[in-house]
N, C-alpha and C. Protein backbone atom coordinates (compact mmCIF):
# COMPACT_ATOMS: atom_id res chain seq x y z
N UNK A 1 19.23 -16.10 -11.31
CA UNK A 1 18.24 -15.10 -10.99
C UNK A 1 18.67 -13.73 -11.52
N UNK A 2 19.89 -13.07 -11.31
CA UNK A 2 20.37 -12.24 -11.94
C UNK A 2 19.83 -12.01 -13.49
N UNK A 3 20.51 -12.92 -14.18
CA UNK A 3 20.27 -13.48 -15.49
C UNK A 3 19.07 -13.14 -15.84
N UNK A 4 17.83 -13.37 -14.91
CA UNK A 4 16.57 -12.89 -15.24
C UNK A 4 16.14 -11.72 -15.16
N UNK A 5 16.78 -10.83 -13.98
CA UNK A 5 16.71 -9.68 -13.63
C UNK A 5 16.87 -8.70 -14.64
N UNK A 6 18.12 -8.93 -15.24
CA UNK A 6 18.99 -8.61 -16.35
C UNK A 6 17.96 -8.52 -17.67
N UNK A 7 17.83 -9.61 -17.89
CA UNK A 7 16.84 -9.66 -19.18
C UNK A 7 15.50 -9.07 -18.89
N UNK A 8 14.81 -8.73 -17.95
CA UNK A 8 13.93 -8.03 -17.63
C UNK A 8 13.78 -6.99 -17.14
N UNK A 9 14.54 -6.25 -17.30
CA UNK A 9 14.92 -4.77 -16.72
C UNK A 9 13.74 -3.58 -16.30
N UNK A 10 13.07 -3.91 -17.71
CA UNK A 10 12.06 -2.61 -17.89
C UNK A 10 11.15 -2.72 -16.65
N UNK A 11 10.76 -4.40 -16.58
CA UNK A 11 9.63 -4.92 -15.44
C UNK A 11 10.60 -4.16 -14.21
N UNK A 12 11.57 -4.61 -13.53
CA UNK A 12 11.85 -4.67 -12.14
C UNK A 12 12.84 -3.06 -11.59
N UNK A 13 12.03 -2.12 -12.61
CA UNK A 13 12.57 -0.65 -12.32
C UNK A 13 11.73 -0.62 -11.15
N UNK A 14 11.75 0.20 -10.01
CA UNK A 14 11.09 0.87 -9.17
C UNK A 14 10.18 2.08 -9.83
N UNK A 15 8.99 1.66 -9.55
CA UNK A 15 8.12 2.95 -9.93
C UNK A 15 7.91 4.14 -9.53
N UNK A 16 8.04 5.31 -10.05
CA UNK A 16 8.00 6.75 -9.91
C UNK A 16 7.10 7.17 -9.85
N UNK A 17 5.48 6.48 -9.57
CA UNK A 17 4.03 7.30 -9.91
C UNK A 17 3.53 6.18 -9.91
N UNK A 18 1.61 6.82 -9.45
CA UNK A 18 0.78 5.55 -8.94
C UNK A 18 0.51 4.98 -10.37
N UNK A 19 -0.02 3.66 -10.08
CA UNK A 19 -0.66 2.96 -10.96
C UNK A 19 -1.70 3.73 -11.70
N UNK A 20 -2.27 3.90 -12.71
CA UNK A 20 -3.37 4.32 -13.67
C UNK A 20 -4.56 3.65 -13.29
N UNK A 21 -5.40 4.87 -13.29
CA UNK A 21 -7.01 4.60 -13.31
C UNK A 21 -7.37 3.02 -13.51
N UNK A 22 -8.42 2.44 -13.02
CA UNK A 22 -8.89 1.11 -13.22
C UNK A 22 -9.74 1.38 -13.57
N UNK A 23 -10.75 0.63 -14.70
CA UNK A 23 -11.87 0.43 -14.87
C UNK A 23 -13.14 0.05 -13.96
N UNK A 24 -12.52 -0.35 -12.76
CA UNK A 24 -13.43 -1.41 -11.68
C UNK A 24 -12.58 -0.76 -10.47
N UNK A 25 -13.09 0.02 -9.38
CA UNK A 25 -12.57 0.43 -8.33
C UNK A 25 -12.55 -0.60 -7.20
N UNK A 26 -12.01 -1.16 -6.64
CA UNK A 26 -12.16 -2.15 -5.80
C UNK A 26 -13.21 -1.92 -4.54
N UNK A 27 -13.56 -2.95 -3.99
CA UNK A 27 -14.63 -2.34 -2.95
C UNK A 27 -15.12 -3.92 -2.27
N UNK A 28 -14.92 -3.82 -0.98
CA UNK A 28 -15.21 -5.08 -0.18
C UNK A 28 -17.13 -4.49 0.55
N UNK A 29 -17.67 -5.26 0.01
CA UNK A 29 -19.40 -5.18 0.37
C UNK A 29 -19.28 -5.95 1.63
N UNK A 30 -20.03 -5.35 2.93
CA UNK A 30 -20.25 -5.72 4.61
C UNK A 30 -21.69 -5.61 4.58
N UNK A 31 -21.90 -6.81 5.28
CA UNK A 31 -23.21 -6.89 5.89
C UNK A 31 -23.34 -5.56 6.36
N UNK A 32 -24.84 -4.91 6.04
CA UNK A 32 -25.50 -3.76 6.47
C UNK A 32 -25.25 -3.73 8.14
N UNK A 33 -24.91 -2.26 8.76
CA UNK A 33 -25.03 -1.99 9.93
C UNK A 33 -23.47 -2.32 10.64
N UNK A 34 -22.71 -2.94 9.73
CA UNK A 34 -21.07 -3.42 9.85
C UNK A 34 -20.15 -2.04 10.61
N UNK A 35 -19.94 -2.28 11.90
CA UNK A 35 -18.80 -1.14 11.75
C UNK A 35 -17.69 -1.43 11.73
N UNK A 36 -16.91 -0.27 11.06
CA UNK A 36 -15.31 -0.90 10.61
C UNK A 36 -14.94 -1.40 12.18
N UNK A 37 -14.03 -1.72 12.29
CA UNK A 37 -12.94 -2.18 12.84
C UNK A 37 -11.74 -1.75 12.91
N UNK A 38 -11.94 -1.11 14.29
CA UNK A 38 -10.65 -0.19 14.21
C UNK A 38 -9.60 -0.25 15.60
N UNK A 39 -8.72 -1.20 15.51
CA UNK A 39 -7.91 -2.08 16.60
C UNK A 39 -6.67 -1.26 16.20
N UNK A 40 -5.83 -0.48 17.26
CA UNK A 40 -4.61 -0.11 16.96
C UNK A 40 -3.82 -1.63 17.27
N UNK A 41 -2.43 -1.60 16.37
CA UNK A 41 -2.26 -3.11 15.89
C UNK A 41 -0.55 -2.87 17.07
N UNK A 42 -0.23 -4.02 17.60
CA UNK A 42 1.11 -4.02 17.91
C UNK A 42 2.26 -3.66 16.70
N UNK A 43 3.12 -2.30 17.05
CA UNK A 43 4.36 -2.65 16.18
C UNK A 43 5.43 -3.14 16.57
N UNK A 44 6.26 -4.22 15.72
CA UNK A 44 7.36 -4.96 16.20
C UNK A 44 8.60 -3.47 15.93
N UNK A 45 9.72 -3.64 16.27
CA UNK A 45 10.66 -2.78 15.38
C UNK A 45 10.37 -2.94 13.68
N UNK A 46 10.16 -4.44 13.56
CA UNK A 46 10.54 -4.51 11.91
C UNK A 46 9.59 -3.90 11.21
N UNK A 47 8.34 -3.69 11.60
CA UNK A 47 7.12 -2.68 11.10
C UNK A 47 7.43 -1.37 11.26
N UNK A 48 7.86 -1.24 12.23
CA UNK A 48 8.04 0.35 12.36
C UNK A 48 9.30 1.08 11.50
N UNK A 49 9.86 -0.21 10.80
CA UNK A 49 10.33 0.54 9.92
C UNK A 49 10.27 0.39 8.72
N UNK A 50 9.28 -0.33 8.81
CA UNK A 50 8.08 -0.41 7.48
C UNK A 50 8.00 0.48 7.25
N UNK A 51 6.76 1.17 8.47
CA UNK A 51 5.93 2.19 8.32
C UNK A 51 6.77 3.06 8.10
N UNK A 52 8.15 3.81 8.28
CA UNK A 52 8.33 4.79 7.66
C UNK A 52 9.53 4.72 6.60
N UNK A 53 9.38 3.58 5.83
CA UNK A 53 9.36 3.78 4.79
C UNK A 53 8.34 4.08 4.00
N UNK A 54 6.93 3.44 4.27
CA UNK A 54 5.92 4.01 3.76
C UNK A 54 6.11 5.79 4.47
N UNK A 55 6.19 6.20 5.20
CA UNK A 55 5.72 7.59 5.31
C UNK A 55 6.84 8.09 4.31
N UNK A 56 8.26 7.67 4.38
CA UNK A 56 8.98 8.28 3.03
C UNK A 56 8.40 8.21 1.45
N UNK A 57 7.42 7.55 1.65
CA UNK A 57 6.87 7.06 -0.06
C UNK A 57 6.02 8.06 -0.22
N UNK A 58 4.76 8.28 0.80
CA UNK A 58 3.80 9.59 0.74
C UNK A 58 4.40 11.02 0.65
N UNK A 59 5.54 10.95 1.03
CA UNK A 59 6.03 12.28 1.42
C UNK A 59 6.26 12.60 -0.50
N UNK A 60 7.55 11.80 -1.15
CA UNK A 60 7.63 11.57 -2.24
C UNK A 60 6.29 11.51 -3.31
N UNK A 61 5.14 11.19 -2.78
CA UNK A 61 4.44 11.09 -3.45
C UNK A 61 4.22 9.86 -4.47
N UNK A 62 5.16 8.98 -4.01
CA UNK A 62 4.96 7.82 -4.82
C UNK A 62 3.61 6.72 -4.12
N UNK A 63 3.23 7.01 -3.39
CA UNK A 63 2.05 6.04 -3.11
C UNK A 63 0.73 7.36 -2.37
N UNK A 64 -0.79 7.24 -2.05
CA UNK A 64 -1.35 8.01 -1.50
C UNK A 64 -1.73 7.60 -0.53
N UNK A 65 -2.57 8.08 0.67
CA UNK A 65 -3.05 7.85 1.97
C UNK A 65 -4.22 7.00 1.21
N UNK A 66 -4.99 6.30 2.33
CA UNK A 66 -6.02 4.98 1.94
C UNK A 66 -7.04 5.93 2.84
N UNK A 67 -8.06 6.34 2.26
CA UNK A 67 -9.44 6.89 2.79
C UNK A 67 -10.75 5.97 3.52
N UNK A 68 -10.25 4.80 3.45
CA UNK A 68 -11.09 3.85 3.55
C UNK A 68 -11.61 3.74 4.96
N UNK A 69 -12.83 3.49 5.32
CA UNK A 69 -13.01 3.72 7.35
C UNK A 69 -12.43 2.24 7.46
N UNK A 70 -12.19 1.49 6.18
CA UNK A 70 -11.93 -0.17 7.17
C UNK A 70 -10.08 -0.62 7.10
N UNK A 71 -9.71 1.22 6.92
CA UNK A 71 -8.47 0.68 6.46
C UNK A 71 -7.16 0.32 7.80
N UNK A 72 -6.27 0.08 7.87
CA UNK A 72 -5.03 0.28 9.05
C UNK A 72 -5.34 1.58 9.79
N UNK A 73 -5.70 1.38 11.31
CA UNK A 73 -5.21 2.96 11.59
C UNK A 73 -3.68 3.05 12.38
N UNK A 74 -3.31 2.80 11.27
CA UNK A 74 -1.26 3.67 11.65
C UNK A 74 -1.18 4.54 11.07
């Protein structure tokens, strides 16, 4: 596995900046009149230190907040 790692270097850098524009923005279509769904979720420890590694990523600026009404509310 190394071996592969190795020979693939360029792929398995950690990225410094979001992904580039898409042609096709993603978008999940709900039956009309749908309201999001918005359940605060149990965190175990092992999420919670998920989540702030994600909050270290926003801070950095390597990932952005999700605007979405159907998204996680953590």
């Amino acid at each position: 596995m190394q071996h592969l790692i190795k020979a693939f270097e360029d792929i398995f850098q950690e990225s410094k900046q979001l992904p580039p524009t898409r042609e096709i923005d993603h978008c999940i279509t709900l039956n009309e009149g749908t309201k999001p769904i918005n359940v605060r979720p149990y965190m175990s420890i092992f999420k919670k230190l998920k989540l702030k590694k994600i909050h270290d990523m926003l801070k950095v600026r390597l990932i952005r907040s999700n605007t979405s009404f159907f998204s996680s509310p953590i």
